[in-house]
N, C-alpha and C. Protein backbone atom coordinates (compact mmCIF):
# COMPACT_ATOMS: atom_id res chain seq x y z
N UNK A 1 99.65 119.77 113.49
CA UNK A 1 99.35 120.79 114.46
C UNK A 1 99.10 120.18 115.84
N UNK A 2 98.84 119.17 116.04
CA UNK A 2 98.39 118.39 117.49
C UNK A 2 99.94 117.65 117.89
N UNK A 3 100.91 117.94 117.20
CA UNK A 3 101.75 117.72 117.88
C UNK A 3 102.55 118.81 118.40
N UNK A 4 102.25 120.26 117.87
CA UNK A 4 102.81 121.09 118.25
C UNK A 4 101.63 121.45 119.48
N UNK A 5 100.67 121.50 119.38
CA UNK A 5 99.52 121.88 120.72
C UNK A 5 100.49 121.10 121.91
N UNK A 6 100.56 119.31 121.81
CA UNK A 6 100.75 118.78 122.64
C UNK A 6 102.23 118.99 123.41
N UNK A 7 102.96 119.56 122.54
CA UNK A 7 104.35 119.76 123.30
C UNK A 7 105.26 120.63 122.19
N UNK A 8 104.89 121.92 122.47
CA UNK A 8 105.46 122.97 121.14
C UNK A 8 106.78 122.99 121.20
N UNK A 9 107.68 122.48 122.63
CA UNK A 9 109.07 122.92 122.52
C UNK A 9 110.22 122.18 121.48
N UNK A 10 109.56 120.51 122.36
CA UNK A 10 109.69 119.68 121.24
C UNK A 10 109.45 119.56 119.36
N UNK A 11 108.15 120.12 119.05
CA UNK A 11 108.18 119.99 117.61
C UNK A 11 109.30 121.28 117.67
N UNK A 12 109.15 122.49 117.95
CA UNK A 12 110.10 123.40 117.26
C UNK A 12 111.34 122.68 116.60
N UNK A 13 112.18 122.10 118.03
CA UNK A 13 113.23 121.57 118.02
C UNK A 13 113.52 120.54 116.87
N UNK A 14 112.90 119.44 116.89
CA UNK A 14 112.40 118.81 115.63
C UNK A 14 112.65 119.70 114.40
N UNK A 15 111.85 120.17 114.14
CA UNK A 15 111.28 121.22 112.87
C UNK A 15 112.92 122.00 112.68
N UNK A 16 113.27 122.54 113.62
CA UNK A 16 114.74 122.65 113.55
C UNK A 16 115.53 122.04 113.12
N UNK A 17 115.55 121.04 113.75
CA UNK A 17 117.05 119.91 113.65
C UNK A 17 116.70 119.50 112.19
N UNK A 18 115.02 119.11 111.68
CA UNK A 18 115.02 118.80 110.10
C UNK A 18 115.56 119.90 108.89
N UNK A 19 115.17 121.12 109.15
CA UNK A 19 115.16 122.32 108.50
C UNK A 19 117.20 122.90 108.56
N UNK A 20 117.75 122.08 109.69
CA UNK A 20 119.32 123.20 109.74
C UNK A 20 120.21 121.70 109.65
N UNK A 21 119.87 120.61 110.07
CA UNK A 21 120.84 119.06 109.90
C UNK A 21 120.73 118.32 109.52
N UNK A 22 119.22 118.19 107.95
CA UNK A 22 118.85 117.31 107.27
C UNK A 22 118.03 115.97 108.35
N UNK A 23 118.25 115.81 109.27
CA UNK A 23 117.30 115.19 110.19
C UNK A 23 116.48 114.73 109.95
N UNK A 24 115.95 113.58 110.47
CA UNK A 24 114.77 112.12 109.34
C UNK A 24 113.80 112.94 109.81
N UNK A 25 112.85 113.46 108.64
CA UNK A 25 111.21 113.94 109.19
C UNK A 25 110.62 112.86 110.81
N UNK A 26 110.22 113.44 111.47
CA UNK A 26 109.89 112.32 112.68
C UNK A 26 108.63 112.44 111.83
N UNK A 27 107.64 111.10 112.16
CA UNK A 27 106.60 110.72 111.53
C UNK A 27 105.21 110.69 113.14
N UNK A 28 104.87 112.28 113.59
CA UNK A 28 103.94 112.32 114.27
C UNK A 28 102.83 111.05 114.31
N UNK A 29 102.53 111.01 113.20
CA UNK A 29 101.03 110.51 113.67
C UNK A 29 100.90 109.02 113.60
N UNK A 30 102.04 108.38 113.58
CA UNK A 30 102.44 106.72 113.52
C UNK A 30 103.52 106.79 114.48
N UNK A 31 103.71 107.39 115.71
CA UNK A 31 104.57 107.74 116.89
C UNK A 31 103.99 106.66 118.04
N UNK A 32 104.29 106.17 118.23
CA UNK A 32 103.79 104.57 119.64
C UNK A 32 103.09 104.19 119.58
N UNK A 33 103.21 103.46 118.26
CA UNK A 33 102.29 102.21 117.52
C UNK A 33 102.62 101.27 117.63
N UNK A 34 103.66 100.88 118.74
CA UNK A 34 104.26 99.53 118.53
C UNK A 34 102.82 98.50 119.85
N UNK A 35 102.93 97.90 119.03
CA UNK A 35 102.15 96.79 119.85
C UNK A 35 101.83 96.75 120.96
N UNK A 36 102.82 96.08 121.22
CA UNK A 36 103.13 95.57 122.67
C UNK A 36 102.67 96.76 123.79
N UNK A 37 103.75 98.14 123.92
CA UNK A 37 103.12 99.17 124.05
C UNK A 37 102.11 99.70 124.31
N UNK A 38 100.81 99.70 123.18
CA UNK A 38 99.72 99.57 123.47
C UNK A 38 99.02 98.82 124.18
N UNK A 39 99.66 97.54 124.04
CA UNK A 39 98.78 96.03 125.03
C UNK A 39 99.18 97.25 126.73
N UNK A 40 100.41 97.59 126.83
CA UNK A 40 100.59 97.78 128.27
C UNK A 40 100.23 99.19 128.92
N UNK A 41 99.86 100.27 127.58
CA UNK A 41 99.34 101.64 128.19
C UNK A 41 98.05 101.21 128.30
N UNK A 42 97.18 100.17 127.29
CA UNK A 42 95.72 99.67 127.86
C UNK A 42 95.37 98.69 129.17
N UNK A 43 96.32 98.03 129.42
CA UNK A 43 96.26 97.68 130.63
C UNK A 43 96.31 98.32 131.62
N UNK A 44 97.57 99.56 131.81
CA UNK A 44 97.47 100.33 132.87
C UNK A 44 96.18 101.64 132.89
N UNK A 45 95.51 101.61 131.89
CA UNK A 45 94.39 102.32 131.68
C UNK A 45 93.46 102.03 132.08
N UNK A 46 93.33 100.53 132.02
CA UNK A 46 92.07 99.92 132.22
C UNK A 46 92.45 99.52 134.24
N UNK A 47 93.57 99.60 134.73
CA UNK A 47 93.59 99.26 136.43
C UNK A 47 92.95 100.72 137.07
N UNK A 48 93.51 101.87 136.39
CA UNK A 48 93.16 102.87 136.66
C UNK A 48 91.98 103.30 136.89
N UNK A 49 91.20 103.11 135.88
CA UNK A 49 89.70 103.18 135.77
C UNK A 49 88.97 102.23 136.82
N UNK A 50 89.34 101.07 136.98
CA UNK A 50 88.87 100.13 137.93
C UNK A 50 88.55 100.64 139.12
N UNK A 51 90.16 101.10 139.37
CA UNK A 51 90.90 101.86 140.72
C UNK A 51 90.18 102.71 140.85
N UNK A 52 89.86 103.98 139.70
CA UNK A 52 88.74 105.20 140.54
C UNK A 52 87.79 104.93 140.36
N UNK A 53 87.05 103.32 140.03
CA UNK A 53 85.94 103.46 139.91
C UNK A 53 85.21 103.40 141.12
N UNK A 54 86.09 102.16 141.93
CA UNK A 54 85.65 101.97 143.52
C UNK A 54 85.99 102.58 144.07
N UNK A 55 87.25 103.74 144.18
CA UNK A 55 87.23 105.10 144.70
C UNK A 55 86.24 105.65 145.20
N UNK A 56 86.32 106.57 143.90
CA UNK A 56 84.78 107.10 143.74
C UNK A 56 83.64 106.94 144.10
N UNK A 57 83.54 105.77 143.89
CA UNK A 57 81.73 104.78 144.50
C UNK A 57 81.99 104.47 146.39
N UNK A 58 83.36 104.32 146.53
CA UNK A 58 83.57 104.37 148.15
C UNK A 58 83.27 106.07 148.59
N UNK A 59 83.85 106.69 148.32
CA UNK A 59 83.69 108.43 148.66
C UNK A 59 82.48 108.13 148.69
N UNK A 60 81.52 108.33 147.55
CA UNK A 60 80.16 108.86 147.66
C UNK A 60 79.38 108.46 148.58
N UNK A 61 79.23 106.59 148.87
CA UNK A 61 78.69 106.06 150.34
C UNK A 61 79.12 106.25 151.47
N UNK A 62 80.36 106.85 151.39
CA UNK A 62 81.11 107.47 152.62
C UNK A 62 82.11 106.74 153.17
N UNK A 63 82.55 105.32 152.31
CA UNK A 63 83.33 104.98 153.21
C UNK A 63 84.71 105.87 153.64
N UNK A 64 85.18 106.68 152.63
CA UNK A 64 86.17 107.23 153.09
C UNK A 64 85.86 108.86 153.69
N UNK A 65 85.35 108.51 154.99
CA UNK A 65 85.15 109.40 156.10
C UNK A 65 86.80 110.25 156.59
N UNK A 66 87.41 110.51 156.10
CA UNK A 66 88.61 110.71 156.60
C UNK A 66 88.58 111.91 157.66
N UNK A 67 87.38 112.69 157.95
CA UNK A 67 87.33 113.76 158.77
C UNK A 67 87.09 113.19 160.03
N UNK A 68 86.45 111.86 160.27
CA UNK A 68 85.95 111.44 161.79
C UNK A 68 86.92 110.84 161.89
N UNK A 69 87.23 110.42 163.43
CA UNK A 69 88.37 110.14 164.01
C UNK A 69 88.29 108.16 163.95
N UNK A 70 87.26 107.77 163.68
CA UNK A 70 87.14 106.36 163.47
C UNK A 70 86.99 105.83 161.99
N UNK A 71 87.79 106.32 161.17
CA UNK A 71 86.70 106.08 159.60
C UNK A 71 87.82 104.83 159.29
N UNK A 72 89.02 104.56 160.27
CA UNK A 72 88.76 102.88 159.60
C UNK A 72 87.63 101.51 159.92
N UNK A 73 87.28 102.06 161.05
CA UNK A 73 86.25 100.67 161.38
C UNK A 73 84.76 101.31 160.99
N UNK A 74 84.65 102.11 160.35
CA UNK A 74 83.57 103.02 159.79
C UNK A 74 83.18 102.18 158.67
N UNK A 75 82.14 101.73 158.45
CA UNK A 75 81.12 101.04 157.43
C UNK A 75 81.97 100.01 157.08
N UNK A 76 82.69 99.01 157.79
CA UNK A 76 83.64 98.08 156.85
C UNK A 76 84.53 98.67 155.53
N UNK A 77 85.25 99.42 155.95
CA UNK A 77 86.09 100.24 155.33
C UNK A 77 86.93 98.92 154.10
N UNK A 78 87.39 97.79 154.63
CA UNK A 78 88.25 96.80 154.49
C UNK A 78 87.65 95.34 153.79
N UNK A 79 86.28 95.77 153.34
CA UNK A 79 85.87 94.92 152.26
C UNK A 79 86.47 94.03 151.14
């Protein structure tokens, strides 16, 4: 069922193609398990998080003033 939540057009189609052209059951829940893969969606997960972490923590102290007309030389913007 969480693969039909996540993208219903797709399973239909699936569920189709198995049910009318004999079609290999696709195996949902062992779907991008390959290794490597994972090493590189956790890496780009983990820059991300980094990325809004100092975002975020810049907004809130203000460095990113973007409404005043000086907010690059505004609090050492360029740390």
């Amino acid at each position: 069922m969480d693969a039909y939540m996540a993208n219903p057009n797709d399973w239909v189609v699936q569920k189709l193609e198995e049910k009318n052209n004999g079609a290999e059951k696709y195996d949902y829940a062992n779907a991008n398990m390959d290794s490597e893969q994972l090493v590189l969606t956790g890496t780009w997960v983990l820059i991300l998080i980094v990325f809004g972490y100092f975002f975020v923590k810049d907004a809130i102290i203000g460095n990113w003033d973007i409404l005043s007309s000086n907010y690059a030389t505004q609090k050492n913007v360029f740390r």
